[in-house]
C-alpha atoms as a PDB file:
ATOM      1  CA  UNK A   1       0.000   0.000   0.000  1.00  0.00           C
ATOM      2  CA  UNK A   2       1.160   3.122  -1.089  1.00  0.00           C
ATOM      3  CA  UNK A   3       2.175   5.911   1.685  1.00  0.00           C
ATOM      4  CA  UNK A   4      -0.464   7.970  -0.464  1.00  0.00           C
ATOM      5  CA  UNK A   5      -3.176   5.675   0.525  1.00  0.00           C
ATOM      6  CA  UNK A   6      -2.528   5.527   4.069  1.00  0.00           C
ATOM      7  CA  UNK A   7      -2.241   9.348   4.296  1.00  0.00           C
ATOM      8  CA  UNK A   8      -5.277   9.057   3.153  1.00  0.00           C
ATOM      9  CA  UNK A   9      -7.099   6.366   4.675  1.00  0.00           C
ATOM     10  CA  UNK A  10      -6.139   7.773   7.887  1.00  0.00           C
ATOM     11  CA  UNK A  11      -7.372  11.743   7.170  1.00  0.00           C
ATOM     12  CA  UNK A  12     -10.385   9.974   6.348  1.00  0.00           C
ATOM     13  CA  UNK A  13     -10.399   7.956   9.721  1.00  0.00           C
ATOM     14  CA  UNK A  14      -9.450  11.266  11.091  1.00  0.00           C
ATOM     15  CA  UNK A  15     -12.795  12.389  10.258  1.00  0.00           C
ATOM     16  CA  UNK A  16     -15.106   9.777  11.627  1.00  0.00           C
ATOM     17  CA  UNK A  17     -17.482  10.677  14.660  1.00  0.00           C
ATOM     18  CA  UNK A  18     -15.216   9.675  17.977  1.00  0.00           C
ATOM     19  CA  UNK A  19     -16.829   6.592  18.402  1.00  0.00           C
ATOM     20  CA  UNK A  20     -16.522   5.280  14.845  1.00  0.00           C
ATOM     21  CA  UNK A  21     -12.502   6.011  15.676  1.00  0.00           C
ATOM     22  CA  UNK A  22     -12.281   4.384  18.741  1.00  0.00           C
ATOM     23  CA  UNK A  23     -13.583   1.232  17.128  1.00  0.00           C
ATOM     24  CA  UNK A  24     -11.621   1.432  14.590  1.00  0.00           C
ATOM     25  CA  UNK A  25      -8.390   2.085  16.482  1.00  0.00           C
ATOM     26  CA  UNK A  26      -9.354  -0.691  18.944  1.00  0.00           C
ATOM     27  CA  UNK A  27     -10.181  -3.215  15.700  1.00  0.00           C
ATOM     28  CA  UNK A  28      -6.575  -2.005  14.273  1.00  0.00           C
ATOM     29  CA  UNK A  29      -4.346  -2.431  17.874  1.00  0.00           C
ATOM     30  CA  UNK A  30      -6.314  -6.470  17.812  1.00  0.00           C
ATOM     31  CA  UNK A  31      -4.651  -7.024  14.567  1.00  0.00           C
ATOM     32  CA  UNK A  32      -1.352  -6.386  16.035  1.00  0.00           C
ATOM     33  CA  UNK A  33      -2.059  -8.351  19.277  1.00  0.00           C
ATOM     34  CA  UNK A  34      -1.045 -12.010  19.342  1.00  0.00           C
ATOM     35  CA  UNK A  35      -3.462 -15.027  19.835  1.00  0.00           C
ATOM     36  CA  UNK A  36      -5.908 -14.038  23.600  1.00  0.00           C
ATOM     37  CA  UNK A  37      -4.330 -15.335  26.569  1.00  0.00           C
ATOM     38  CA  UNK A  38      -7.643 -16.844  28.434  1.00  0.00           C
ATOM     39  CA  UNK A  39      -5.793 -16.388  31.739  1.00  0.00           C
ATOM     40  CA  UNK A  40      -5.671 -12.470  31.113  1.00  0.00           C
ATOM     41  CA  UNK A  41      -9.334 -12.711  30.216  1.00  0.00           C
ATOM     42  CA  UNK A  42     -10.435 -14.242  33.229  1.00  0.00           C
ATOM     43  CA  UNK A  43      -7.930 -11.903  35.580  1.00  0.00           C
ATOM     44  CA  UNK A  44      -9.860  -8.979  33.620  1.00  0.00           C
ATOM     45  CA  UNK A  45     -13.356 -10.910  34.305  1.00  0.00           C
ATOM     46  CA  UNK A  46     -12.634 -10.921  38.194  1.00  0.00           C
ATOM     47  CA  UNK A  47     -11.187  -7.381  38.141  1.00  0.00           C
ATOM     48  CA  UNK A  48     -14.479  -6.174  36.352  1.00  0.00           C
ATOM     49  CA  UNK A  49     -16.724  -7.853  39.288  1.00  0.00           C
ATOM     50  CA  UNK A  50     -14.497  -6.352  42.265  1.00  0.00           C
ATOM     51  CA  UNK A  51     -14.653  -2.509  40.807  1.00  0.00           C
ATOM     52  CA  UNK A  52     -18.538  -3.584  39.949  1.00  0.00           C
ATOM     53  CA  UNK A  53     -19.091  -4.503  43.338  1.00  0.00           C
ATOM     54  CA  UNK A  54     -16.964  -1.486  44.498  1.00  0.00           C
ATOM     55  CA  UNK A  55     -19.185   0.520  43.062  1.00  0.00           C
ATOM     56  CA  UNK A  56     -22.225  -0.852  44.160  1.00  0.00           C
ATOM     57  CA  UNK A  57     -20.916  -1.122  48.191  1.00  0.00           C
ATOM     58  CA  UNK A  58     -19.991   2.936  47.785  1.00  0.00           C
ATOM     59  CA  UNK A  59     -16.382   1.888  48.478  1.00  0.00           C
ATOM     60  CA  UNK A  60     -15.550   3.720  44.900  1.00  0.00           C
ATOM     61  CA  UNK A  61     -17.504   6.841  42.568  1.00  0.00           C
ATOM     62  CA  UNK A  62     -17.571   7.194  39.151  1.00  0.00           C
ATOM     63  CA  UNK A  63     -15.752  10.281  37.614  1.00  0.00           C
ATOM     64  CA  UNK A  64     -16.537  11.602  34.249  1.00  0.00           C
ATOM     65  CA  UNK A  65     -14.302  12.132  31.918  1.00  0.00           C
ATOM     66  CA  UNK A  66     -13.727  15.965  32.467  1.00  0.00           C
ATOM     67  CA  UNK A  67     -13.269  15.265  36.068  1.00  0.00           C
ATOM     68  CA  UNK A  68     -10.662  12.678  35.062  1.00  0.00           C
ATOM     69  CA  UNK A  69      -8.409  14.382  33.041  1.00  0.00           C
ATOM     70  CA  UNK A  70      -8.961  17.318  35.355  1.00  0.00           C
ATOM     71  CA  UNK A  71      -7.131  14.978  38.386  1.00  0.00           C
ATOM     72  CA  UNK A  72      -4.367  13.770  35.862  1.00  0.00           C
ATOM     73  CA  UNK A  73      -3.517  17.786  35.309  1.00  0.00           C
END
């Protein structure tokens, strides 16, 4: 593929509404991954449930995103 076309592609992808990007780039970074480690999945699975039920005890609060970038300054 010519550098043309990827200039391209990506002013193109460039102008896609934010979350037509984000699954793209997310669909892109997979095809670069290696084969799923089920291990990971599962560690992610029980990480999940314990903010979840964080959450749902009040022993953690949802920022938005604003507030979030906010704290990281």
């Amino acid at each position: 593929m010519a550098v043309v076309d990827v200039e391209r592609i990506l002013k193109e992808a460039k102008a896609l509404p934010e979350s037509a990007r984000a699954r793209l780039a997310q669909e892109l970074v997979a095809t670069l991954d290696g084969p799923a480690d089920a291990d990971a999945a599962a560690a992610w699975d029980s990480e999940l449930e314990k903010r979840l039920s964080d959450l749902r005890s009040g022993n953690a609060e949802l920022l938005s995103r604003e507030e979030f970038n906010r704290r990281l300054g």
